[in-house]
N, C-alpha and C. Protein backbone atom coordinates (compact mmCIF):
# COMPACT_ATOMS: atom_id res chain seq x y z
N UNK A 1 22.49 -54.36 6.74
CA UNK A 1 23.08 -54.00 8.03
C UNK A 1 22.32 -54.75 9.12
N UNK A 2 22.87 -55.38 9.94
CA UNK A 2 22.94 -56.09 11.23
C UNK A 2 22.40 -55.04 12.45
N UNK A 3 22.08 -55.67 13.72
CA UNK A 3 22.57 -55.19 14.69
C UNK A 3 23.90 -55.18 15.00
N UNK A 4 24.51 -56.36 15.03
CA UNK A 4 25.68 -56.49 15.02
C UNK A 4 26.53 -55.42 14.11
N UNK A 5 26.14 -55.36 13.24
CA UNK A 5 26.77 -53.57 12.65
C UNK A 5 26.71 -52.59 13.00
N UNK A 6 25.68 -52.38 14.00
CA UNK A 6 25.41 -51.30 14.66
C UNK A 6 25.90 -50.71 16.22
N UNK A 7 26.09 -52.42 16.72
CA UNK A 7 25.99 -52.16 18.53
C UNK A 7 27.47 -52.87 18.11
N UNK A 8 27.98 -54.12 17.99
CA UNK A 8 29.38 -54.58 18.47
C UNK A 8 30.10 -53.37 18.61
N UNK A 9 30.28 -52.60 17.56
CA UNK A 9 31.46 -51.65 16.97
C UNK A 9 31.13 -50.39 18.07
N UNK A 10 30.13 -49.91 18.18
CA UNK A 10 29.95 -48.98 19.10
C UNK A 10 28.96 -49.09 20.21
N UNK A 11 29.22 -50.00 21.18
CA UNK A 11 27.94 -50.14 22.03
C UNK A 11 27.63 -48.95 22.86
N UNK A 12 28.87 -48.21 22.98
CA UNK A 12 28.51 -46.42 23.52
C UNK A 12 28.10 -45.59 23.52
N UNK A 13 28.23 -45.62 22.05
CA UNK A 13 26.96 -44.60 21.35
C UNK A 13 25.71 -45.06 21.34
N UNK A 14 25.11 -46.30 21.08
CA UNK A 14 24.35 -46.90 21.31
C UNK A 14 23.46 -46.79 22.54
N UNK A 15 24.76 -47.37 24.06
CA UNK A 15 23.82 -46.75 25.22
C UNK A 15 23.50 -45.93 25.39
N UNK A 16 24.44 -45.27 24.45
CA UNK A 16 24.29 -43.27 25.33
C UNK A 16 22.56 -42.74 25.07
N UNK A 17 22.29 -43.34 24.14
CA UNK A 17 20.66 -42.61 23.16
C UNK A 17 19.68 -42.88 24.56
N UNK A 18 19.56 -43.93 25.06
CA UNK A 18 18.74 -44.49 26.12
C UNK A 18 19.14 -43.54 27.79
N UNK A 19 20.62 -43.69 28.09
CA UNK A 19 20.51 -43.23 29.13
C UNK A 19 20.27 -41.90 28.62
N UNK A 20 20.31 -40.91 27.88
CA UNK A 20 19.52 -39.26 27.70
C UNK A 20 17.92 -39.39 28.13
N UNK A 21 18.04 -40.84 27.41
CA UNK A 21 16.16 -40.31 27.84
C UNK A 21 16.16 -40.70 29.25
N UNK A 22 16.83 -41.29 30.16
CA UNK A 22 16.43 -41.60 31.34
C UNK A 22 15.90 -39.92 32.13
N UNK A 23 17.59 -39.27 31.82
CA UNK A 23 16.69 -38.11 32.44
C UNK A 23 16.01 -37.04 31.93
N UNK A 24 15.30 -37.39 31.30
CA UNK A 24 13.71 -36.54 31.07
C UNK A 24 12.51 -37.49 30.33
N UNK A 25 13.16 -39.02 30.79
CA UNK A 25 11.81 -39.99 30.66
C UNK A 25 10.03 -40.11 30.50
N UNK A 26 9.77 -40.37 29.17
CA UNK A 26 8.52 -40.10 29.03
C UNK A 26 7.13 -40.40 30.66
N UNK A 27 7.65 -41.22 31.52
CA UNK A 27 6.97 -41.79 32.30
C UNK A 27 7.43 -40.62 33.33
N UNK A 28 7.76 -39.91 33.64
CA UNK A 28 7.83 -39.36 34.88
C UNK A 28 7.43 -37.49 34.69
N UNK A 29 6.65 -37.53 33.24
CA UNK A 29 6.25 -36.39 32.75
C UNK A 29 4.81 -36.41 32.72
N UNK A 30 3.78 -36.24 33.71
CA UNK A 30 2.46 -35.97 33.60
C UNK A 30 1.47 -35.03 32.89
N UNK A 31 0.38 -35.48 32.75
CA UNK A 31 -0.66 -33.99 32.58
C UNK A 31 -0.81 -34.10 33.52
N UNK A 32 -1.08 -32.25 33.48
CA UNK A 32 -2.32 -31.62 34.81
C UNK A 32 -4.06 -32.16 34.45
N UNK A 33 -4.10 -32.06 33.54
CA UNK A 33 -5.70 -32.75 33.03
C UNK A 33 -5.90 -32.75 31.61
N UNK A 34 -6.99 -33.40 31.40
CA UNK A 34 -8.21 -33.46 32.56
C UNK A 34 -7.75 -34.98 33.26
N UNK A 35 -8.96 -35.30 33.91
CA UNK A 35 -8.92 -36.19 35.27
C UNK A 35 -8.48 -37.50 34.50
N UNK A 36 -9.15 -37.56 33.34
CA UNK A 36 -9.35 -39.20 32.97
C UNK A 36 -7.89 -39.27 32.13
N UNK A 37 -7.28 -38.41 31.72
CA UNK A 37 -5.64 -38.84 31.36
C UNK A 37 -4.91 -38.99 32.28
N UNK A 38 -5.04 -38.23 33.83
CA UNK A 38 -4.11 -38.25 34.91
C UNK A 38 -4.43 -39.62 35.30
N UNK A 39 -5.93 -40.13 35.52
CA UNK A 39 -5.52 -41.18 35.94
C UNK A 39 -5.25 -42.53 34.44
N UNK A 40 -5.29 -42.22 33.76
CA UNK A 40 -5.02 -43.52 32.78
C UNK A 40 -3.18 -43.33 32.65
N UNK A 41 -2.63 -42.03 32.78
CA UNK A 41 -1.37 -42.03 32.68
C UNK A 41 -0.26 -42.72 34.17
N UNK A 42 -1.23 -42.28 35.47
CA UNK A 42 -1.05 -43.21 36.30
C UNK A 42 -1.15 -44.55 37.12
N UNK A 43 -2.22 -44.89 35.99
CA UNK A 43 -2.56 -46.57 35.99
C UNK A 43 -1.41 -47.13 35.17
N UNK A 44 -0.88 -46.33 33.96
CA UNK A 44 -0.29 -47.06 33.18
C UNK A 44 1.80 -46.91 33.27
N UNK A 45 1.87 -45.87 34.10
CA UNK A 45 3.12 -45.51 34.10
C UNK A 45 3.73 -45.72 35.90
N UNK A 46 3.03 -45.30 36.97
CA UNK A 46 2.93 -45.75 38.30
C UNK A 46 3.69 -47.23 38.18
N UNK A 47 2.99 -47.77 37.72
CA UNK A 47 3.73 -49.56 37.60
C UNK A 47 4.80 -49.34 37.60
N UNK A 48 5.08 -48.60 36.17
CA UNK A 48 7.20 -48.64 35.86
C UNK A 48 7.92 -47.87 36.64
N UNK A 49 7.35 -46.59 37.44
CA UNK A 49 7.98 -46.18 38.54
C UNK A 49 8.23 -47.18 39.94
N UNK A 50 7.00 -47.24 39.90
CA UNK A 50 7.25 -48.20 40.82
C UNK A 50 8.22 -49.36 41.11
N UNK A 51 7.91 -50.30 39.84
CA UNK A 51 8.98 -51.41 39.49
C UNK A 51 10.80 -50.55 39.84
N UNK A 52 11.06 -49.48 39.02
CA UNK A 52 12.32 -49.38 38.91
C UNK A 52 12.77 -48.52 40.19
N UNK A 53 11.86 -48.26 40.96
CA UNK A 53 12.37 -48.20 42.59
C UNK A 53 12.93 -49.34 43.14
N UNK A 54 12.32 -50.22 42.85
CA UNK A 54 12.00 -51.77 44.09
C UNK A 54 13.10 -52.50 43.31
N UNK A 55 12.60 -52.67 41.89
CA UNK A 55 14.13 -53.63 41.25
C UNK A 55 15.05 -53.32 41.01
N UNK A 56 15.60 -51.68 40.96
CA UNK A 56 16.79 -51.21 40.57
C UNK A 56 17.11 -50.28 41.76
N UNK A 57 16.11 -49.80 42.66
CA UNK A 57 16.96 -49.01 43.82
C UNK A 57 16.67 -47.72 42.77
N UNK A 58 15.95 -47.67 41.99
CA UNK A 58 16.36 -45.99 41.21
C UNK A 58 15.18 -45.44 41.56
N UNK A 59 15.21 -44.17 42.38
CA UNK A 59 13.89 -43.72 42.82
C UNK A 59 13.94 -41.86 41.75
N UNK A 60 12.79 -42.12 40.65
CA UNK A 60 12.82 -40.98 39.74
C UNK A 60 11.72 -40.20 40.41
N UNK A 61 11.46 -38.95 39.76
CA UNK A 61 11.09 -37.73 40.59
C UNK A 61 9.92 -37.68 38.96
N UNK A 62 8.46 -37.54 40.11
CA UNK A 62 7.35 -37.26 38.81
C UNK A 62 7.12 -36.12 38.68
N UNK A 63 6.79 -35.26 37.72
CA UNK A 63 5.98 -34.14 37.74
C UNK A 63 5.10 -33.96 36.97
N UNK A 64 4.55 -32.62 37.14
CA UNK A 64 3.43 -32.33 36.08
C UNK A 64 3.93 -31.32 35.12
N UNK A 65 3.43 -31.58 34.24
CA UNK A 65 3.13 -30.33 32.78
C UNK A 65 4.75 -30.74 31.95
N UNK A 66 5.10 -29.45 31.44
CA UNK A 66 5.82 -29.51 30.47
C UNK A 66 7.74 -28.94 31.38
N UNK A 67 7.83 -28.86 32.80
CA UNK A 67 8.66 -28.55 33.17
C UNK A 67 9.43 -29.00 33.65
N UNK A 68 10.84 -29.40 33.45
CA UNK A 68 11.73 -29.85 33.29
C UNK A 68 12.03 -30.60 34.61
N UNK A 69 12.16 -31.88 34.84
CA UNK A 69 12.22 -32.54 36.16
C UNK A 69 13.70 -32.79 36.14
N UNK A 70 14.41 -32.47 37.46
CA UNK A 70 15.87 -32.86 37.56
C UNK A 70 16.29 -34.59 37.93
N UNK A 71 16.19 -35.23 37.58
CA UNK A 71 16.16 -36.73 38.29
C UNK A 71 17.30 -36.76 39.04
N UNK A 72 17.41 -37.14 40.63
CA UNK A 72 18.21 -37.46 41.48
C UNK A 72 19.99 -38.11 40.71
N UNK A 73 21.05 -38.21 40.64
CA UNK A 73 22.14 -39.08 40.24
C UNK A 73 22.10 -40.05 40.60
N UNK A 74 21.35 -40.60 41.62
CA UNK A 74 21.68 -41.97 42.41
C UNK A 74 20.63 -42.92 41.41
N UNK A 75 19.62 -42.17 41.21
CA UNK A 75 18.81 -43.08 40.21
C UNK A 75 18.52 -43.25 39.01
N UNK A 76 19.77 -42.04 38.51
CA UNK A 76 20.00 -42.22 37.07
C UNK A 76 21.09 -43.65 36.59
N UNK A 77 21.71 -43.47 38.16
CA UNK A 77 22.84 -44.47 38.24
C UNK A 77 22.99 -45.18 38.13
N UNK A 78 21.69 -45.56 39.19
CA UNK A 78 20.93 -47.11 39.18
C UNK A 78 20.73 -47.71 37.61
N UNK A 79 19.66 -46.89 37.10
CA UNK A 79 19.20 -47.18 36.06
C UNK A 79 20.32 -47.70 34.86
N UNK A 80 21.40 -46.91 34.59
CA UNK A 80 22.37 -47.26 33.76
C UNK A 80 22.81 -48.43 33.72
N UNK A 81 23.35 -48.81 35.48
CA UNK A 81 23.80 -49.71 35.95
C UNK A 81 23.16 -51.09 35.39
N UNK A 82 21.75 -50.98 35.30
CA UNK A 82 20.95 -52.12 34.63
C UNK A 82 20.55 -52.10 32.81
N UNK A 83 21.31 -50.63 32.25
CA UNK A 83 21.39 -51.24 31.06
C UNK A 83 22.11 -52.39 30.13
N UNK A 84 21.59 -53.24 29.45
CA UNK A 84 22.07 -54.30 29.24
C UNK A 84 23.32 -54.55 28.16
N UNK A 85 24.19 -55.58 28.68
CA UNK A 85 25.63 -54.71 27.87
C UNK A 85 25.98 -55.72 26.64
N UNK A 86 24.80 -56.97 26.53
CA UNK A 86 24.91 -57.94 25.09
C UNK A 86 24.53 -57.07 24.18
N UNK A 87 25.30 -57.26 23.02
CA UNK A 87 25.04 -56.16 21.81
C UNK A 87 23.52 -56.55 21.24
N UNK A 88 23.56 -57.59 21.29
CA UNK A 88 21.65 -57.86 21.05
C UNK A 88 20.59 -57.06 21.77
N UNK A 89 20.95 -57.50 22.95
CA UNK A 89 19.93 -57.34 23.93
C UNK A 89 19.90 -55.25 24.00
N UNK A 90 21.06 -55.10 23.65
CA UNK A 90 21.39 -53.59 24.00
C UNK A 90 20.59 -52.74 23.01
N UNK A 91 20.81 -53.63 21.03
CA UNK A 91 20.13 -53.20 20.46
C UNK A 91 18.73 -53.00 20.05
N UNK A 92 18.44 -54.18 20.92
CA UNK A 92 16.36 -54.27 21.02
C UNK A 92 16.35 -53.06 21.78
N UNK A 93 16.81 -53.15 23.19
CA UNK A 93 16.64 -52.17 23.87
C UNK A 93 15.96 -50.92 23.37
N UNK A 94 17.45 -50.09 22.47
CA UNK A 94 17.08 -49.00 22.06
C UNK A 94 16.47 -48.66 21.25
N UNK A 95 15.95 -49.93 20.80
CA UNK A 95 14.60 -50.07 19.44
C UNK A 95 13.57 -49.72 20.31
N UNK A 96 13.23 -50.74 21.69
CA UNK A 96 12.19 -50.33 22.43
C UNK A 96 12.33 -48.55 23.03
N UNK A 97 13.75 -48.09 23.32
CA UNK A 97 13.68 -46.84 23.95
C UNK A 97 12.55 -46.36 22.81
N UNK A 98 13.48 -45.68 21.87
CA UNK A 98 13.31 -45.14 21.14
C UNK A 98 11.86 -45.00 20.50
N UNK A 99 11.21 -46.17 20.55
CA UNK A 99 9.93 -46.44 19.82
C UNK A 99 9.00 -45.78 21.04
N UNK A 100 8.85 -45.86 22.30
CA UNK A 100 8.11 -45.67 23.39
C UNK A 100 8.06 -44.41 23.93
N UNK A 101 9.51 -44.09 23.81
CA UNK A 101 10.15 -42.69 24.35
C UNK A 101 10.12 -42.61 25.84
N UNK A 102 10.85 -43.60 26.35
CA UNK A 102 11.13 -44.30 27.60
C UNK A 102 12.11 -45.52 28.11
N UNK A 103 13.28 -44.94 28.48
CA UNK A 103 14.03 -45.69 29.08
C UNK A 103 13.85 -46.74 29.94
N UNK A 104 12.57 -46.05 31.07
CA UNK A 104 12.08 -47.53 31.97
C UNK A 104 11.55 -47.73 31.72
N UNK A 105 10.94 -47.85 30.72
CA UNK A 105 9.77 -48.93 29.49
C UNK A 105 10.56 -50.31 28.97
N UNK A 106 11.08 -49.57 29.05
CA UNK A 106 12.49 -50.56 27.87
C UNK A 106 12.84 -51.47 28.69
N UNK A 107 13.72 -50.87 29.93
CA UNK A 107 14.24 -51.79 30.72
C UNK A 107 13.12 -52.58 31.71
N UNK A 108 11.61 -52.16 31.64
CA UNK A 108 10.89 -53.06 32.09
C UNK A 108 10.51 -54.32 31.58
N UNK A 109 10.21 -53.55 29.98
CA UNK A 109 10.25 -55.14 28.65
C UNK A 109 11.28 -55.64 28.87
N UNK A 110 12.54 -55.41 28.85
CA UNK A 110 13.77 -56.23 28.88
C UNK A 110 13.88 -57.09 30.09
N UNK A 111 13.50 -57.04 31.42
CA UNK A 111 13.06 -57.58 32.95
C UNK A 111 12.18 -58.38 32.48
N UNK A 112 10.90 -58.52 31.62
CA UNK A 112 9.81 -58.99 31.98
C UNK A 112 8.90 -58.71 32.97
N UNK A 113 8.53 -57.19 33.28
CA UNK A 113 8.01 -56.60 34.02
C UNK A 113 6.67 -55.91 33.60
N UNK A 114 6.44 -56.04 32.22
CA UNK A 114 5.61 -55.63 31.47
C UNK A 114 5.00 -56.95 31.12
N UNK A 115 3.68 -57.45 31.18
CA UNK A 115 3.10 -58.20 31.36
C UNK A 115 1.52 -58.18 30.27
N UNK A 116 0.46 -59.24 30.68
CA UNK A 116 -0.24 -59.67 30.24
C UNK A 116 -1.47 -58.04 30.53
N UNK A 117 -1.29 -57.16 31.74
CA UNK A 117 -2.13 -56.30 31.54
C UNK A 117 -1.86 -55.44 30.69
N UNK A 118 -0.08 -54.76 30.96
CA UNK A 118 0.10 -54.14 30.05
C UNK A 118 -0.34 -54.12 29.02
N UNK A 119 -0.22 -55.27 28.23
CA UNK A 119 -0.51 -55.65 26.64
C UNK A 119 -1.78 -55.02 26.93
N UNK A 120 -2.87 -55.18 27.45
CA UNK A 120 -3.82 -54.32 26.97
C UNK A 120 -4.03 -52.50 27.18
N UNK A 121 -3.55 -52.31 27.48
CA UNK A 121 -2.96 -50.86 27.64
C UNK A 121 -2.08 -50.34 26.50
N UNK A 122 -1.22 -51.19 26.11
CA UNK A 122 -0.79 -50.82 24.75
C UNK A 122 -1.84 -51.15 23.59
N UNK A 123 -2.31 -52.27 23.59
CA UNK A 123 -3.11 -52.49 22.57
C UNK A 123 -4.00 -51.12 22.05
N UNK A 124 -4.02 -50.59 22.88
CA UNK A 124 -5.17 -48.89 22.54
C UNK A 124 -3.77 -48.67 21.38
N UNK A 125 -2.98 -48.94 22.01
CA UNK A 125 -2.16 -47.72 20.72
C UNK A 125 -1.74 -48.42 19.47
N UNK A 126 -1.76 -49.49 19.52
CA UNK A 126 -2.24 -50.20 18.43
C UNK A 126 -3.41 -51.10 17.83
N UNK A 127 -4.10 -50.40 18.28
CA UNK A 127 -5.54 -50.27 17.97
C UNK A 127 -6.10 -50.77 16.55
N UNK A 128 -5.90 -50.17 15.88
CA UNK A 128 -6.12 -50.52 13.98
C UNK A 128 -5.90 -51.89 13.70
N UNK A 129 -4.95 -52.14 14.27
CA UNK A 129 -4.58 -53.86 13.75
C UNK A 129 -4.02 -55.02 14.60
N UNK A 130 -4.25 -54.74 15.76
CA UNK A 130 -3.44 -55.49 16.64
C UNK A 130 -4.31 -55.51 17.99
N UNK A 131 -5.02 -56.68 18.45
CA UNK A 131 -5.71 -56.54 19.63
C UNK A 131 -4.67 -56.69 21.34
N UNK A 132 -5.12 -57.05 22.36
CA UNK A 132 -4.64 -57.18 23.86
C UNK A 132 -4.13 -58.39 23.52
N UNK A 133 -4.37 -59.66 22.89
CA UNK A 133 -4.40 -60.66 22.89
C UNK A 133 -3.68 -61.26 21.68
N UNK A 134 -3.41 -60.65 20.61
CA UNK A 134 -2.54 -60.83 19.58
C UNK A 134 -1.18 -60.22 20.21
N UNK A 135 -0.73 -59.13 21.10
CA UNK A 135 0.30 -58.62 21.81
C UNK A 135 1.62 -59.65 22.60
N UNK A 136 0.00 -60.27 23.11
CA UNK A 136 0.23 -61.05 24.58
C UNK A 136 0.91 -62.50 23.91
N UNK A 137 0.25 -63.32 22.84
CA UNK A 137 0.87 -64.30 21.95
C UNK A 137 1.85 -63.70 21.09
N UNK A 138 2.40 -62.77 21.46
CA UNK A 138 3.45 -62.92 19.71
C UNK A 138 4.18 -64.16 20.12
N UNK A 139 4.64 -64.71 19.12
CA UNK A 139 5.42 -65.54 18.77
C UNK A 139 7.12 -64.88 19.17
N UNK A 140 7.72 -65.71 19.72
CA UNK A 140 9.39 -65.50 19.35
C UNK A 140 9.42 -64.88 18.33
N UNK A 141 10.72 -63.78 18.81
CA UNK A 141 11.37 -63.32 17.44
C UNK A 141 10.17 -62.56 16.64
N UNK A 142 8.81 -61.88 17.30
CA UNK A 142 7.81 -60.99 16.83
C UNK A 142 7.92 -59.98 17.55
N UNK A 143 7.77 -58.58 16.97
CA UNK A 143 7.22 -57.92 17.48
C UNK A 143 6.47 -56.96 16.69
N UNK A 144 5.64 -55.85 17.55
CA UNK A 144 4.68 -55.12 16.95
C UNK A 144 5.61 -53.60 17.01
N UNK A 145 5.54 -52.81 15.71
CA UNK A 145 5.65 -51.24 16.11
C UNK A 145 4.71 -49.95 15.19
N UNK A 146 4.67 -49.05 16.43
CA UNK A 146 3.78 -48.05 15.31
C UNK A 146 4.70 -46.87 15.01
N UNK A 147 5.20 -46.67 14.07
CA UNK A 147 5.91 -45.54 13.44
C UNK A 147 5.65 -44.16 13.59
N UNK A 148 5.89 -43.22 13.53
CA UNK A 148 5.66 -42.01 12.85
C UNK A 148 6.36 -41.45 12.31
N UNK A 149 6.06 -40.79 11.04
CA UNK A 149 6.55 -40.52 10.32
C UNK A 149 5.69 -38.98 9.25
N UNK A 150 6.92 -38.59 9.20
CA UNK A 150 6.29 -37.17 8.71
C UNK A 150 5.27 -36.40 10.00
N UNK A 151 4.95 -36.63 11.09
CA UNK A 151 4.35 -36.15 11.89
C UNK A 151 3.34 -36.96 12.18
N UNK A 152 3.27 -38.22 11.01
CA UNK A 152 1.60 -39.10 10.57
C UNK A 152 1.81 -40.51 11.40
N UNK A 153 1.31 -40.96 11.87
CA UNK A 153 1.13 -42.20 12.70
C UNK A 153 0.79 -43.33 11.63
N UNK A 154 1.84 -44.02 10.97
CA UNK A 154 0.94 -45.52 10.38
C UNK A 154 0.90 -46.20 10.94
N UNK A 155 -0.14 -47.32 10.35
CA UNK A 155 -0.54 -48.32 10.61
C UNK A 155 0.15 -49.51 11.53
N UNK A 156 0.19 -49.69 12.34
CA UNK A 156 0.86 -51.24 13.09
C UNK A 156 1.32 -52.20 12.67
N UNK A 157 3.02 -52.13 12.32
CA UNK A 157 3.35 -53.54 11.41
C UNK A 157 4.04 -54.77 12.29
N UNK A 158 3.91 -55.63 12.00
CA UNK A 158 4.22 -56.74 13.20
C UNK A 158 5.39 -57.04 12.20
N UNK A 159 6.82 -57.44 12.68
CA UNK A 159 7.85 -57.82 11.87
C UNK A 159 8.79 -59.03 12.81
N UNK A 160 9.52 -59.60 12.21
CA UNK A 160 10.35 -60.71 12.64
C UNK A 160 11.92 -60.03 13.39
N UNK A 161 12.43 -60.18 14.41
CA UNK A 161 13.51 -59.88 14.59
C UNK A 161 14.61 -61.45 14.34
N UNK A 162 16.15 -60.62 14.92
CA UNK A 162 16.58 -61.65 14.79
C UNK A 162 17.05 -62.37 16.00
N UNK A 163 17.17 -63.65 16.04
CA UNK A 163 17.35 -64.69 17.42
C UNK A 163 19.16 -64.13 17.54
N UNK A 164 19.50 -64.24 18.84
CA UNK A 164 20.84 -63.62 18.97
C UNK A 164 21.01 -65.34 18.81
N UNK A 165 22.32 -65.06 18.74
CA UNK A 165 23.38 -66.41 18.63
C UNK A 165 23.42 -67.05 19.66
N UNK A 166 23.62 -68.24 20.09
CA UNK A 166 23.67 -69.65 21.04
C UNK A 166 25.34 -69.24 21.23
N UNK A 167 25.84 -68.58 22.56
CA UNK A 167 27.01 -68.76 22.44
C UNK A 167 27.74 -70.03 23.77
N UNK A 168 28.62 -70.68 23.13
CA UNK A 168 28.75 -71.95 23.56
C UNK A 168 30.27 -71.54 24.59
């Protein structure tokens, strides 16, 4: 099975998985503490709020703890508006939603808005096998993911995707 088996035939169902997470997006869900997660969660997530104000006009609503944030319509709107509608591009996407548990994660990797610091900020979470700097070089058509499974976190496998088609 393809992407193309997956997204041509239904790219709807497909978007739909991503825009759910927009509204209750891993990035706009804080701790109350302690100090040194509030601020490592707002060194590292601040950026993508930020970004998807300024580049998409979508202004999301942060909070703290575990209680349910309503996100505005205008910036859920936004956000949709910039999901991407090539069946390729749609299906990385929701590889990235899904893997991150973040819609404007996704659509920041997909922008190129996620950058050379980032990579080291993720690199913590792939830690075991994958440095800031192995992230930052992948090669085309690489990427890195960490699974879970059964509740258990493995190991960091770096795998090949596929190049979308040259359409003429």
């Amino acid at each position: 099975i393809s992407i193309l088996d997956c997204v041509v035939d239904g790219p709807g169902a497909v978007a739909a998985v991503p825009e759910k997470y927009l509204a209750s997006d891993l990035v706009c869900y804080r701790a109350e503490g302690p100090d040194g997660l509030v601020a490592r969660q707002a060194g590292a997530w601040d950026p993508v709020i930020a970004w998807a104000r300024e580049a998409l006009g979508a202004r999301f609503v942060v909070g703290e703890g575990m209680v349910f944030v309503v996100q505005p319509e205008a910036a859920l709107a936004a956000a949709r508006a910039a999901l991407p509608r090539d069946p390729w591009r749609l299906g990385a996407f929701h590889v990235v939603t899904t893997l991150t548990g973040s819609a404007l994660m996704a659509l920041a990797v997909l922008n190129g808005r996620l950058g050379v610091e980032d990579a080291k900020i993720l690199a913590f979470w792939f830690e075991s096998g994958f440095s800031a700097d192995d992230l930052m070089y992948l090669p085309n058509h690489r990427a890195v993911a960490r699974l879970l499974v059964g509740g258990q976190a493995l190991r960091p496998v770096e795998f090949a995707t596929i190049a979308a088609p040259t359409v003429v």
